[in-house]
Protein backbone atom coordinates (compact mmCIF):
# COMPACT_ATOMS: atom_id res chain seq x y z
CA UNK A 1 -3.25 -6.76 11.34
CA UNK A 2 -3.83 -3.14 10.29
CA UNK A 3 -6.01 -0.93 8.30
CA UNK A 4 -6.01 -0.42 4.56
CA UNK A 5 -6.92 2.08 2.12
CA UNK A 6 -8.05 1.06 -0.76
CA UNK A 7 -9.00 1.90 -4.65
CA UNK A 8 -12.09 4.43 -3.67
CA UNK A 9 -9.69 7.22 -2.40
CA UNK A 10 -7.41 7.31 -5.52
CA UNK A 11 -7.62 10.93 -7.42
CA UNK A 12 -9.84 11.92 -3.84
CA UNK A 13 -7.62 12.06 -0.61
CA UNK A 14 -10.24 13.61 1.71
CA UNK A 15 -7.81 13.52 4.74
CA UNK A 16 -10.72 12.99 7.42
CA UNK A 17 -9.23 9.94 8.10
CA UNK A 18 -5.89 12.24 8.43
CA UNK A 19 -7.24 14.45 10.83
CA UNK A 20 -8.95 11.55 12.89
CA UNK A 21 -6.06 9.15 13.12
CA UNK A 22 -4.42 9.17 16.71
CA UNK A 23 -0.88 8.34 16.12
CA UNK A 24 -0.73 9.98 12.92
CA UNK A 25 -0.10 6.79 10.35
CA UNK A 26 -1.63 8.10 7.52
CA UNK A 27 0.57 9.24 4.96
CA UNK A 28 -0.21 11.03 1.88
CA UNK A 29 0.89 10.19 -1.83
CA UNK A 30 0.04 12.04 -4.91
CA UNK A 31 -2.98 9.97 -6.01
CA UNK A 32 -4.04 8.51 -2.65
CA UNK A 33 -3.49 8.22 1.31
CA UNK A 34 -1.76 5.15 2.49
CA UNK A 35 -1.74 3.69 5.82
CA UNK A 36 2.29 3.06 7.16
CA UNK A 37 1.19 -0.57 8.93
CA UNK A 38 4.11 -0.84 11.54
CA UNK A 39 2.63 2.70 12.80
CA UNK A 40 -0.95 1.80 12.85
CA UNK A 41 -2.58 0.69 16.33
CA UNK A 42 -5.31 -0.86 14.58
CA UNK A 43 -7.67 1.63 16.38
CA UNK A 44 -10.47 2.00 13.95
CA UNK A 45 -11.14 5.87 13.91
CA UNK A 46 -10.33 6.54 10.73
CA UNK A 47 -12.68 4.05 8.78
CA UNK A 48 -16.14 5.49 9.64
CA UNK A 49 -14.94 9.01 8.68
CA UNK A 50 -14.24 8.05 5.37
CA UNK A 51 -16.64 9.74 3.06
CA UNK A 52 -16.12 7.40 0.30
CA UNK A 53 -15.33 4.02 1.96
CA UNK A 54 -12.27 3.78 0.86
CA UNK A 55 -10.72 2.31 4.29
CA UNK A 56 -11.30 -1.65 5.68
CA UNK A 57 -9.05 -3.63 8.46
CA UNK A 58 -7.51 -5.86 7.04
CA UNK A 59 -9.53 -9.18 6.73
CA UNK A 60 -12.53 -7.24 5.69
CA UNK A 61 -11.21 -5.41 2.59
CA UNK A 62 -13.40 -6.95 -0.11
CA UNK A 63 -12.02 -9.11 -2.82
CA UNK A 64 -11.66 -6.80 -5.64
CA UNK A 65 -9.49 -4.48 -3.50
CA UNK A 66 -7.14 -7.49 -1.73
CA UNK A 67 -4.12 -6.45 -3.37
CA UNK A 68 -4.21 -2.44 -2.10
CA UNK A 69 -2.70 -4.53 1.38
CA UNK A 70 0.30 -4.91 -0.16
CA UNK A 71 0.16 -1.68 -2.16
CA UNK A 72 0.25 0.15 1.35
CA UNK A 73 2.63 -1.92 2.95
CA UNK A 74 5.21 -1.26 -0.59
CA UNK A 75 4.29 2.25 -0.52
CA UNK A 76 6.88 2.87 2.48
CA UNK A 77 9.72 0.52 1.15
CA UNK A 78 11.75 3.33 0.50
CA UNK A 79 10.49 5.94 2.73
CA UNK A 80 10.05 3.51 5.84
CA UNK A 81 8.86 4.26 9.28
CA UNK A 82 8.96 8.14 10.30
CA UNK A 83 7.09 8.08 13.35
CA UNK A 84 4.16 9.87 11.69
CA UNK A 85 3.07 11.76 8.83
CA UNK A 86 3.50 15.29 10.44
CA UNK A 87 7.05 14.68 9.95
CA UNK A 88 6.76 14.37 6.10
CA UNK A 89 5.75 16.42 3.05
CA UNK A 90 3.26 14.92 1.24
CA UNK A 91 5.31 12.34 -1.01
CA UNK A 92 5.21 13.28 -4.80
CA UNK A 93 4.85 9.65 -5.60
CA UNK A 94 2.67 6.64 -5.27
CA UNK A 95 3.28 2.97 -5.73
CA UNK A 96 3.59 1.55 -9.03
CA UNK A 97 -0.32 0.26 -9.19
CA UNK A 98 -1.85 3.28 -8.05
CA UNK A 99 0.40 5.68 -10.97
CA UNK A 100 -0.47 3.59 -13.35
CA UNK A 101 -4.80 3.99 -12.95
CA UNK A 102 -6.38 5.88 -15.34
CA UNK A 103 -7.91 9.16 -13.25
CA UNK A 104 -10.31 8.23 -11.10
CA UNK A 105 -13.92 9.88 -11.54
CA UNK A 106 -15.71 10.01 -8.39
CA UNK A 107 -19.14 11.41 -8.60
């Protein structure tokens, strides 16, 4: 099991849940955050930081938001497991579901 970001951070990327995060498995895309699942300890200190809920373990993410599971976990298909985010740039892409939203206006 892991953690999952979901739909709410789109277009926001707060990074709280960056800075919070342990073991550093939080990885950042152009449109969102993503959570690298073989990294994650399953700690839970990055969901209450979340200003804008965006972040559920696994079995809670509500219904709507099911598939963003498997848009984290294809999000590092190519880039893989780097041992944390510190060792990255901040990726100029994001997986194909999250490109193709229309911008995201969070109030």
């Amino acid at each position: 099991m892991t953690y999952v970001i979901a739909q709410p951070c789109v277009d926001v990327k707060d990074r709280a849940c960056v800075d919070e995060c342990p073991v550093d498995c939080i990885y950042e895309g152009k449109r969102m955050l993503y959570i690298q699942p073989d990294e994650c300890v399953d700690c839970g200190a990055c969901e209450p930081v979340c200003p804008v809920e965006a972040i559920f373990y696994e079995d809670d993410t509500p219904e709507e938001w099911k598939e963003y599971y498997d848009v984290n976990v294809h999000f590092f298909d190519d880039l893989g497991s780097p041992g944390g985010a510190a060792k990255t740039d901040v990726t100029d892409k994001d997986h194909p579901l999250i490109a193709e939203l229309p911008p995201q206006n969070q109030a």
